[in-house]
Protein backbone atom coordinates (compact mmCIF):
# COMPACT_ATOMS: atom_id res chain seq x y z
CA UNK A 1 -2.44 0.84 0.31
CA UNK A 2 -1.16 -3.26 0.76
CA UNK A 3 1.71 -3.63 2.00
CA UNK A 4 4.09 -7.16 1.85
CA UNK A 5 6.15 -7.91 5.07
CA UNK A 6 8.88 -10.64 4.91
CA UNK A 7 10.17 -11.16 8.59
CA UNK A 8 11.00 -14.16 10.40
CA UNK A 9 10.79 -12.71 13.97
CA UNK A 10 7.34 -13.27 15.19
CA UNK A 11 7.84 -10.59 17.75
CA UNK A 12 9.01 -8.05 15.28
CA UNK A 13 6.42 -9.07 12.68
CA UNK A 14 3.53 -9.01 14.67
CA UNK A 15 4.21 -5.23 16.21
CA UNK A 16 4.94 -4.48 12.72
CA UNK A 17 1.75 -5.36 11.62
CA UNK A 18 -0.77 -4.13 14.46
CA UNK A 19 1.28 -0.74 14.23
CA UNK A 20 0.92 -0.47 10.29
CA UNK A 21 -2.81 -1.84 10.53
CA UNK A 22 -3.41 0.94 12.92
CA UNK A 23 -2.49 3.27 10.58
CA UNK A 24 -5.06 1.30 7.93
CA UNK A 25 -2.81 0.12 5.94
CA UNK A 26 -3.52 -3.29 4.16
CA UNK A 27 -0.31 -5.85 5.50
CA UNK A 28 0.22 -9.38 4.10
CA UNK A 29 3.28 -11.00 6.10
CA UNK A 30 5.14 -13.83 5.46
CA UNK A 31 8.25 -15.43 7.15
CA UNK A 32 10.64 -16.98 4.60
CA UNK A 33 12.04 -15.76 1.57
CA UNK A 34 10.47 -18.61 -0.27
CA UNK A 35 7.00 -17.13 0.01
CA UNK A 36 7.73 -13.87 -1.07
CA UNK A 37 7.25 -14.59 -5.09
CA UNK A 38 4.38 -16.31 -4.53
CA UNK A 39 3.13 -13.48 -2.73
CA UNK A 40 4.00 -11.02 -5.56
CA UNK A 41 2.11 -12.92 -7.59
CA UNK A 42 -0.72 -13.43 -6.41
CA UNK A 43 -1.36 -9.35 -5.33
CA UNK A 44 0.02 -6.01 -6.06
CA UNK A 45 1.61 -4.39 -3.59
CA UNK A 46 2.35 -1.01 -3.11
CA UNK A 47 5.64 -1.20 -0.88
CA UNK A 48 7.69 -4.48 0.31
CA UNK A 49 9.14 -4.24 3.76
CA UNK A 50 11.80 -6.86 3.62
CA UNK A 51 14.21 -8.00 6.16
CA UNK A 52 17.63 -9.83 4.72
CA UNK A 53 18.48 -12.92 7.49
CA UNK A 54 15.70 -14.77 6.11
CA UNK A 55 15.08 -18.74 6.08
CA UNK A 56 14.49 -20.11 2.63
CA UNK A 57 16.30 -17.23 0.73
CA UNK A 58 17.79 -14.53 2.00
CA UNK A 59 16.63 -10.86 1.50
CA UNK A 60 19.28 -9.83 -0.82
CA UNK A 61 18.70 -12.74 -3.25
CA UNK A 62 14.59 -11.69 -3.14
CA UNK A 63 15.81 -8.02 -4.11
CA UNK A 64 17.46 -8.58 -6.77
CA UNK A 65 15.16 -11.47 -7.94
CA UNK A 66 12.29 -8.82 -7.89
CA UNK A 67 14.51 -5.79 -9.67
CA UNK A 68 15.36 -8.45 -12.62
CA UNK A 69 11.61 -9.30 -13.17
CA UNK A 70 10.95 -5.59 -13.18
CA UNK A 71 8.64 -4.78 -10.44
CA UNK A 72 9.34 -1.37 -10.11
CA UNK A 73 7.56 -1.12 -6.12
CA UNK A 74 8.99 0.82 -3.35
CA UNK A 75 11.38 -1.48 -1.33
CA UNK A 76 12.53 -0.78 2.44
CA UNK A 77 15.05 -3.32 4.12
CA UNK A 78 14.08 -3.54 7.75
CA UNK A 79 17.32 -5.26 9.04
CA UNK A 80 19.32 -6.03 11.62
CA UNK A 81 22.52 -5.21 9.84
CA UNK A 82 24.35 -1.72 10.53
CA UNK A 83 27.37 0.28 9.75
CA UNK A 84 27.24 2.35 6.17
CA UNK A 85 28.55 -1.07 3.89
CA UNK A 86 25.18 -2.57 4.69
CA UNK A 87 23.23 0.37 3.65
CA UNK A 88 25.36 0.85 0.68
CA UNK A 89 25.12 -3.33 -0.46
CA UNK A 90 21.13 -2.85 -0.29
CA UNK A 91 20.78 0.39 -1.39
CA UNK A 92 22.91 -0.66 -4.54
CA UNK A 93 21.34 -4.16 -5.02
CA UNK A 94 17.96 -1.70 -5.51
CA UNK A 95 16.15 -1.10 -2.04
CA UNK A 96 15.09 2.72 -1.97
CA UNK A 97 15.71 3.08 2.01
CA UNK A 98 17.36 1.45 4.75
CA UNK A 99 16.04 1.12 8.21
CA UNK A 100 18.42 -0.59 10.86
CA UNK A 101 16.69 -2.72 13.69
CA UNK A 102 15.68 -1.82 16.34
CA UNK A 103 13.87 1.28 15.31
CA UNK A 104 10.71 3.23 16.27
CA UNK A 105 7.30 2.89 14.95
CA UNK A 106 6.76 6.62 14.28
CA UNK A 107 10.14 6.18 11.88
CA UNK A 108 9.10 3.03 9.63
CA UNK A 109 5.69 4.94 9.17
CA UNK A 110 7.62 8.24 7.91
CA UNK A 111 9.59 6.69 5.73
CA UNK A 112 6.30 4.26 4.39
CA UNK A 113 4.90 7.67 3.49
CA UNK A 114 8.00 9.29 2.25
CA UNK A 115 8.35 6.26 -0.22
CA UNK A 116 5.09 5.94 -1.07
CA UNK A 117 4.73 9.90 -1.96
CA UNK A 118 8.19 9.67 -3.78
CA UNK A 119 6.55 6.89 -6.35
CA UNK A 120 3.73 9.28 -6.63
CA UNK A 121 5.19 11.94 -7.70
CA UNK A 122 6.95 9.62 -10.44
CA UNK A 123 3.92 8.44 -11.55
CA UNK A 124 2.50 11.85 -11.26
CA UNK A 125 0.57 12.87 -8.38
CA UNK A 126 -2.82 14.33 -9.16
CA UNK A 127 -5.78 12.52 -10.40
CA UNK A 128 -8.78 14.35 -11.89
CA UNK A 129 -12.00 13.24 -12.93
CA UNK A 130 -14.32 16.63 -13.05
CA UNK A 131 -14.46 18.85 -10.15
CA UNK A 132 -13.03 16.33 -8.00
CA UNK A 133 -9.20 16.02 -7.59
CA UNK A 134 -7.17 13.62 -5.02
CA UNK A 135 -3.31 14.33 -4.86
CA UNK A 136 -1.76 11.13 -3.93
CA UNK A 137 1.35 12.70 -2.88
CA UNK A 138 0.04 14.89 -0.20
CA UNK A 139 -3.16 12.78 -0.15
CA UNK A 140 -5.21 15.97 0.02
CA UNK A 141 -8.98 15.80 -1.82
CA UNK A 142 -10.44 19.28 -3.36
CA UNK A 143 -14.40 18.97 -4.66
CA UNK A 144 -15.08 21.86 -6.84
CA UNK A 145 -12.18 23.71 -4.96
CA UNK A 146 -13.10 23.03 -1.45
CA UNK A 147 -11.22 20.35 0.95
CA UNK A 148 -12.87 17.78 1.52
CA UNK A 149 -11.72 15.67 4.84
CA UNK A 150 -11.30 11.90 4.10
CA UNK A 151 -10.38 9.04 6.23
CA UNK A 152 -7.58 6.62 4.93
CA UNK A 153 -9.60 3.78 3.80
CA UNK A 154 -12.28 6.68 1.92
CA UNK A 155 -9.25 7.96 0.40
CA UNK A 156 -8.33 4.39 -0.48
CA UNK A 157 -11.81 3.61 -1.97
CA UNK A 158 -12.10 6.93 -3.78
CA UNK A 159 -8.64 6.32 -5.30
CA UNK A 160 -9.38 3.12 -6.81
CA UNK A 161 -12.04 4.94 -8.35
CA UNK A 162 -10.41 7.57 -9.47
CA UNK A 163 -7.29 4.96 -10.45
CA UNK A 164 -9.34 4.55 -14.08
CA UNK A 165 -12.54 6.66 -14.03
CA UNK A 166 -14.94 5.05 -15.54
CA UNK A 167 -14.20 2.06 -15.09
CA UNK A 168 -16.32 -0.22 -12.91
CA UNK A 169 -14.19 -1.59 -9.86
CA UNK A 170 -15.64 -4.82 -8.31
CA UNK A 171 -16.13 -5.35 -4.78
CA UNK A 172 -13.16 -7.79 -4.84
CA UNK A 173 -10.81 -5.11 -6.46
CA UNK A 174 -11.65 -2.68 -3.25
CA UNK A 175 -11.43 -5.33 -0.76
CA UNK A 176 -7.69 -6.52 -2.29
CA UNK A 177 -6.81 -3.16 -1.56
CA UNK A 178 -8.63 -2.43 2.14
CA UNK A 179 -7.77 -5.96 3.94
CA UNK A 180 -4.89 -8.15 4.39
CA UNK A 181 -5.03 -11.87 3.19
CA UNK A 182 -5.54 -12.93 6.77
CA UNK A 183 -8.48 -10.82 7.86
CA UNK A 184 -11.69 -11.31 8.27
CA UNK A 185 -13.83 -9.30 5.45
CA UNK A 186 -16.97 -7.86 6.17
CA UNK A 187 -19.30 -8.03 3.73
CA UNK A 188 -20.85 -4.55 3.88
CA UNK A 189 -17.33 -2.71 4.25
CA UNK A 190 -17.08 -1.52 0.29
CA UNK A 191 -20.82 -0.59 0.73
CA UNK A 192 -20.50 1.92 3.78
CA UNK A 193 -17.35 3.52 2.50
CA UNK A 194 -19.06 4.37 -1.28
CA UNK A 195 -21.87 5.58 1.50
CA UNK A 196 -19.72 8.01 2.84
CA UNK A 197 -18.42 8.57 0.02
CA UNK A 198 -21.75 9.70 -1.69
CA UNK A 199 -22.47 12.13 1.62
CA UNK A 200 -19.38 14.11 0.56
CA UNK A 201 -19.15 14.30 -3.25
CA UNK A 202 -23.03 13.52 -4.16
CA UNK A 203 -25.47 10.61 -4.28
CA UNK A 204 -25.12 10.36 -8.25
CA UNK A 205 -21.16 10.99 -8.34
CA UNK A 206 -20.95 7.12 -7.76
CA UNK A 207 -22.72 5.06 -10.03
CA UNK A 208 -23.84 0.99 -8.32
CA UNK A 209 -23.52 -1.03 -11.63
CA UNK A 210 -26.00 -4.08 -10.17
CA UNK A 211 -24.17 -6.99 -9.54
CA UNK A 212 -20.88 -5.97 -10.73
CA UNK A 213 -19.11 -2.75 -8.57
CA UNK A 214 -19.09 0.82 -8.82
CA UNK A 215 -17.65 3.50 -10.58
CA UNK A 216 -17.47 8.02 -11.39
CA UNK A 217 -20.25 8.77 -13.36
């Protein structure tokens, strides 16, 4: 999952990110609200964390900026701001949830995953290619009807997969969605995790297409 974080406060941002990377999530941040389209152009992202007292444009202009282009993407506003006319203001400018600073770690990552399985179950929430199926809403895996334990960034790989079976994905489409803009890539990191990958599901479930990516076979 990538994640885009607008916050000025280099204190804020940077716990932000090393707690949300902990939790392997992919997190892009940027400080002013006039690098936010740019951003959003340039990736797809599966939430936006967005604070409002923003140099450059504030975070109620980006909101409803990105709700009139149509980007239909989870949106939490991370902001300093309380009392319930706030909440109400973002909620009804089209933010989906409302966190008021300060707030704990353990919180923002609840309500991440409460967003992100809400937009699932929209979408609909179970992808099946075979005897495989991944349920992104409760992000549980069943091979011909057994569990199968995955880590996040497996699940991540396996979901791109699964995302448009078939289909080959490239190495670049897998790393877009396992790193962050600013880290370092490694160049064997899409190879180990389709390596795992095979241990649990079979060494011909996952087809290398030479010189191009991978896909379900």
């Amino acid at each position: 999952m990538r994640l885009l974080l607008v916050e000025d406060d280099p204190m804020i941002g940077e716990s932000m990110v090393d707690g949300l990377r902990g939790e392997c999530y992919a997190v892009d941040w940027v400080r002013n609200g006039a690098d936010v389209a740019f951003a959003m152009k340039e990736h797809a992202y599966d939430l936006l964390l967005l604070d409002l007292n923003l140099p450059g444009k504030n975070g109620m202009d980006i909101l409803r900026s990105t709700r009139a282009a149509g980007a239909d993407l989870p949106v939490l506003i991370i902001s300093a701001r309380e009392g319930t006319m706030a909440r109400v203001a973002g909620l009804d400018a089209g933010a989906d949830d409302y966190l008021a600073k300060p707030f704990d770690l353990d919180e923002l990552l609840a309500r991440i995953r409460a967003l992100l399985r809400r937009r699932s179950a929209h979408a609909g929430t179970m992808l099946v290619f075979g005897d495989l199926a991944l349920d992104l809403a409760s992000r549980e895996v069943t091979f011909h009807g057994e569990s199968v334990k995955l880590g996040r960034r497996e699940f991540t790989v396996l979901h791109a997969l699964l995302d448009k079976p078939g289909t080959v994905v490239s190495k670049r489409q897998f790393e877009d969605k396992l790193y962050s803009w600013d880290q370092a890539i490694e160049s064997n990191t899409v190879d180990v995790y389709i390596y795992q990958l095979r241990k649990k599901f079979g060494t011909d479930f996952i087809q290398t297409v030479r010189g191009v990516g991978y896909r379900l076979r």
